[in-house]
C-alpha atoms as a PDB file:
ATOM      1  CA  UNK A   1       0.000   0.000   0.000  1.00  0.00           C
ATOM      2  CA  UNK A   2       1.320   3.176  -0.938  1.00  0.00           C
ATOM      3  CA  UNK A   3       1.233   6.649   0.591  1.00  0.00           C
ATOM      4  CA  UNK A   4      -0.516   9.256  -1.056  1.00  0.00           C
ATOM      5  CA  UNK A   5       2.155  11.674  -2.124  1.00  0.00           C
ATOM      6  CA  UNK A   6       0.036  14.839  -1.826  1.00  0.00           C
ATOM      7  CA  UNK A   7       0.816  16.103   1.592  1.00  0.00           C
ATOM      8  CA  UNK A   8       3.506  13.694   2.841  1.00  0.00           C
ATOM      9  CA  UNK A   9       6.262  15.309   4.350  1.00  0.00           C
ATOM     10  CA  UNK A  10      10.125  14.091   3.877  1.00  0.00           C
ATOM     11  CA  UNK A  11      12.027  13.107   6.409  1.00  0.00           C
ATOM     12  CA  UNK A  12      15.410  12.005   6.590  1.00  0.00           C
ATOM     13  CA  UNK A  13      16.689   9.757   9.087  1.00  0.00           C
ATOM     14  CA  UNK A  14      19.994   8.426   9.641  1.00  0.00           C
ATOM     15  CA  UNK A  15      20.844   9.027   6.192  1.00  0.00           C
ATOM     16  CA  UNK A  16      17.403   7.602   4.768  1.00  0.00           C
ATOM     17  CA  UNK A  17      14.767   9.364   3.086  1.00  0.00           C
ATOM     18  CA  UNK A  18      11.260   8.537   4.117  1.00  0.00           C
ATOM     19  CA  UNK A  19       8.067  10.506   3.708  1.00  0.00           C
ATOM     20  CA  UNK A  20       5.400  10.670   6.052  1.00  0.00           C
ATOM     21  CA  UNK A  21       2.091  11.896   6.623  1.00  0.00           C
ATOM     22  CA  UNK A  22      -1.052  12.583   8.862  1.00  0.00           C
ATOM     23  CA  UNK A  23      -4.779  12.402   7.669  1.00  0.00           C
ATOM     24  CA  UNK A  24      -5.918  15.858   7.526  1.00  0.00           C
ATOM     25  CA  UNK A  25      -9.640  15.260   8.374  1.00  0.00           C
ATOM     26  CA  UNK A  26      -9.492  12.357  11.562  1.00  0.00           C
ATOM     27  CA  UNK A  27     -11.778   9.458  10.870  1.00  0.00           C
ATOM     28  CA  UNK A  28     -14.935   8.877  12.784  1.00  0.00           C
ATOM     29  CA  UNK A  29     -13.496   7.810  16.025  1.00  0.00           C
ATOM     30  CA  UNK A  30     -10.719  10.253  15.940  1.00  0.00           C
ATOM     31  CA  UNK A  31     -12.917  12.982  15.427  1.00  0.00           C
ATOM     32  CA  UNK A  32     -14.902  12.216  18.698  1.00  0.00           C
ATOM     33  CA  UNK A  33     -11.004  11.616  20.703  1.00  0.00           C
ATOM     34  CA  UNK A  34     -12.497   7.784  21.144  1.00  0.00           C
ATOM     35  CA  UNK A  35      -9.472   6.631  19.359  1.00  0.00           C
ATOM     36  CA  UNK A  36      -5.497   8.264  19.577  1.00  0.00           C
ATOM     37  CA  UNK A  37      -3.919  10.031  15.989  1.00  0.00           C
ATOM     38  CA  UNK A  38      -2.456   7.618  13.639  1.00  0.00           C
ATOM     39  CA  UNK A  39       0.363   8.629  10.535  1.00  0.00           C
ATOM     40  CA  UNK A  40       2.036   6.419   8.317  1.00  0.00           C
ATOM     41  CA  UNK A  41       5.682   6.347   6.761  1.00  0.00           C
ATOM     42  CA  UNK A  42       6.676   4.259   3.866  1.00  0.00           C
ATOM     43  CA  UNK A  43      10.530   4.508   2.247  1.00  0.00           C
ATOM     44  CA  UNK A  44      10.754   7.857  -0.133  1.00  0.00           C
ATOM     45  CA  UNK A  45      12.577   5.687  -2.468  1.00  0.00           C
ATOM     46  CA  UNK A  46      11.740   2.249  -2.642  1.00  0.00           C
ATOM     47  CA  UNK A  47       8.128   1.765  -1.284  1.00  0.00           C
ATOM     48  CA  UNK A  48       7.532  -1.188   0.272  1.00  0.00           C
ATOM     49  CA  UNK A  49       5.595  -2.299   4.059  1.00  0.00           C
ATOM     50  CA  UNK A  50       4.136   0.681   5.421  1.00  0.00           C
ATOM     51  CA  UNK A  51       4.775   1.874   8.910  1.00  0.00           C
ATOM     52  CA  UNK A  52       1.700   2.761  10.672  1.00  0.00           C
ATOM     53  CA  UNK A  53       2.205   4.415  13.922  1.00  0.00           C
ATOM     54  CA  UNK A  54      -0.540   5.117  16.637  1.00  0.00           C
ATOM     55  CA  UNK A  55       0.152   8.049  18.679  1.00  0.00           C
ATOM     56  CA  UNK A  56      -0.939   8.334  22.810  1.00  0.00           C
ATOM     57  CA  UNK A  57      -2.294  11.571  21.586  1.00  0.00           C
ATOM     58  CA  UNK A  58      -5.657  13.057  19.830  1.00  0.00           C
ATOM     59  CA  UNK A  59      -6.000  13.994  16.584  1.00  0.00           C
ATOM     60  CA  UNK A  60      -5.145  17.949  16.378  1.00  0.00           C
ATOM     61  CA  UNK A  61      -8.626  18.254  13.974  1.00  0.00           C
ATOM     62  CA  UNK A  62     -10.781  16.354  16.962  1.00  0.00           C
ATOM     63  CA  UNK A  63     -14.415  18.060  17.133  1.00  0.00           C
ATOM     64  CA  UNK A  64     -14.388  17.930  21.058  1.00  0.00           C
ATOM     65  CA  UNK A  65     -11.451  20.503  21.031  1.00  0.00           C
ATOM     66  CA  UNK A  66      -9.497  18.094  23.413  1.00  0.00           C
ATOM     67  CA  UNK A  67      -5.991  19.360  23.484  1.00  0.00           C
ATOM     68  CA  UNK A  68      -3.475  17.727  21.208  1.00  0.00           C
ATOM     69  CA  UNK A  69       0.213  17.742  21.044  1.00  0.00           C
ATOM     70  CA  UNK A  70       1.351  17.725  17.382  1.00  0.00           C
ATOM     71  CA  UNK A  71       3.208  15.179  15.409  1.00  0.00           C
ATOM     72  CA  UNK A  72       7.094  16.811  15.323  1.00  0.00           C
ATOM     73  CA  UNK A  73       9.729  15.524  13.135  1.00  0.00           C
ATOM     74  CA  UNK A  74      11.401  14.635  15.930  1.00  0.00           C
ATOM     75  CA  UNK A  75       8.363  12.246  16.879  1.00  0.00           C
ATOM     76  CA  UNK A  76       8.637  10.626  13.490  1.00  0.00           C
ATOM     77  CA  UNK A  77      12.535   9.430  13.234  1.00  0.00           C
ATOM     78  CA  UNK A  78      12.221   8.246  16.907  1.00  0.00           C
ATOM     79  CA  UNK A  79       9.038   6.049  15.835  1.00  0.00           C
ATOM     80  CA  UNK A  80      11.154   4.831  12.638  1.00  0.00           C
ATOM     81  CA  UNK A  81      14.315   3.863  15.120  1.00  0.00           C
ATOM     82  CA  UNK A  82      11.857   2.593  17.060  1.00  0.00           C
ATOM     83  CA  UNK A  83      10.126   0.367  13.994  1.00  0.00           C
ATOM     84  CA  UNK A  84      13.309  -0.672  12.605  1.00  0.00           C
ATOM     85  CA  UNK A  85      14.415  -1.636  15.948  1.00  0.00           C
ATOM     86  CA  UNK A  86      11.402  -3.763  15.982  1.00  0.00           C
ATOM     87  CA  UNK A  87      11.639  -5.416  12.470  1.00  0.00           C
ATOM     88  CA  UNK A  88      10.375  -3.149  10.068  1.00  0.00           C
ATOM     89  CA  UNK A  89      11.558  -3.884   6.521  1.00  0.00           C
ATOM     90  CA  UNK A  90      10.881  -0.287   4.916  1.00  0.00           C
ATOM     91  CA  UNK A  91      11.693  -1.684   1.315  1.00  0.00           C
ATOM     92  CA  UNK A  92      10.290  -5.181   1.305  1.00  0.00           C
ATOM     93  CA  UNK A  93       6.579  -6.125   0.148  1.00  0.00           C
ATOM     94  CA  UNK A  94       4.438  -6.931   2.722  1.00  0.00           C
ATOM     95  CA  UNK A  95       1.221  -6.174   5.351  1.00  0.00           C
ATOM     96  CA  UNK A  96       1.658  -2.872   7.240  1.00  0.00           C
ATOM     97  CA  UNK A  97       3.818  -2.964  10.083  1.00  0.00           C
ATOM     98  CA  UNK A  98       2.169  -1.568  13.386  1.00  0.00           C
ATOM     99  CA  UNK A  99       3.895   0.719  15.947  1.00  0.00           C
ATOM    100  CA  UNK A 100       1.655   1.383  18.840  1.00  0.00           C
ATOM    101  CA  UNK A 101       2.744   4.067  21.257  1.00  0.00           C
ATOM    102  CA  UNK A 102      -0.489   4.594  22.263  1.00  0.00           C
ATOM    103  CA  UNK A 103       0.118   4.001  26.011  1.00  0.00           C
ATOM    104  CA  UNK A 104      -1.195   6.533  28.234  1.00  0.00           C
ATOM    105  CA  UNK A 105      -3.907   7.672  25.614  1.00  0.00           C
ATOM    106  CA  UNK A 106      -7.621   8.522  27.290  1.00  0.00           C
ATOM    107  CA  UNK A 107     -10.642   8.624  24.970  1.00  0.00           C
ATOM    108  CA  UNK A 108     -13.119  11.287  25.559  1.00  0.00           C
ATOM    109  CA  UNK A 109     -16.366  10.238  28.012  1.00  0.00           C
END
């Protein structure tokens, strides 16, 4: 599965290029802060397994107005160390590869 190109960011970490990106408009769930931010990264060169990463945060666009820290660069290459670290084959075919850091996360009453 690959990323839509229109509005992915690039991001170079440890001398690889990767984009990333975060859905504009949060789905459903993230849009009532039931369920934390999600972004995905995939290799900027050779596409391949697609990182998914689940943030302990809300999405910034939730409709509740619940505060939100925002996705830094910084976040992202320390969630791709993180996924490599873990297994994650950037350029090989495959399922997406999950990275929950989601711990600490409280959905909305």
């Amino acid at each position: 599965m690959a990323l839509v190109r229109k509005g992915a960011r690039r991001i170079v970490v440890d001398g690889t290029a990767y984009r990333w990106r975060l859905r504009h408009r949060p789905t459903y769930l993230q849009g009532l802060a039931w369920s934390p931010c999600t972004y995905a990264v995939e290799h900027a060169d050779a596409p391949g397994t697609t990182l998914v990463v689940t943030t302990n945060q809300p999405h910034p666009s939730n409709w509740p107005g619940r505060a939100a820290k925002p996705t830094l660069p910084s976040d992202v290459a320390d969630a791709i160390r993180h996924a490599l670290d873990a297994g994650w084959s950037p350029t090989l075919p495959g399922p997406p590869f999950h990275l929950d850091q989601s711990t600490g996360f409280t959905p909305s009453p």
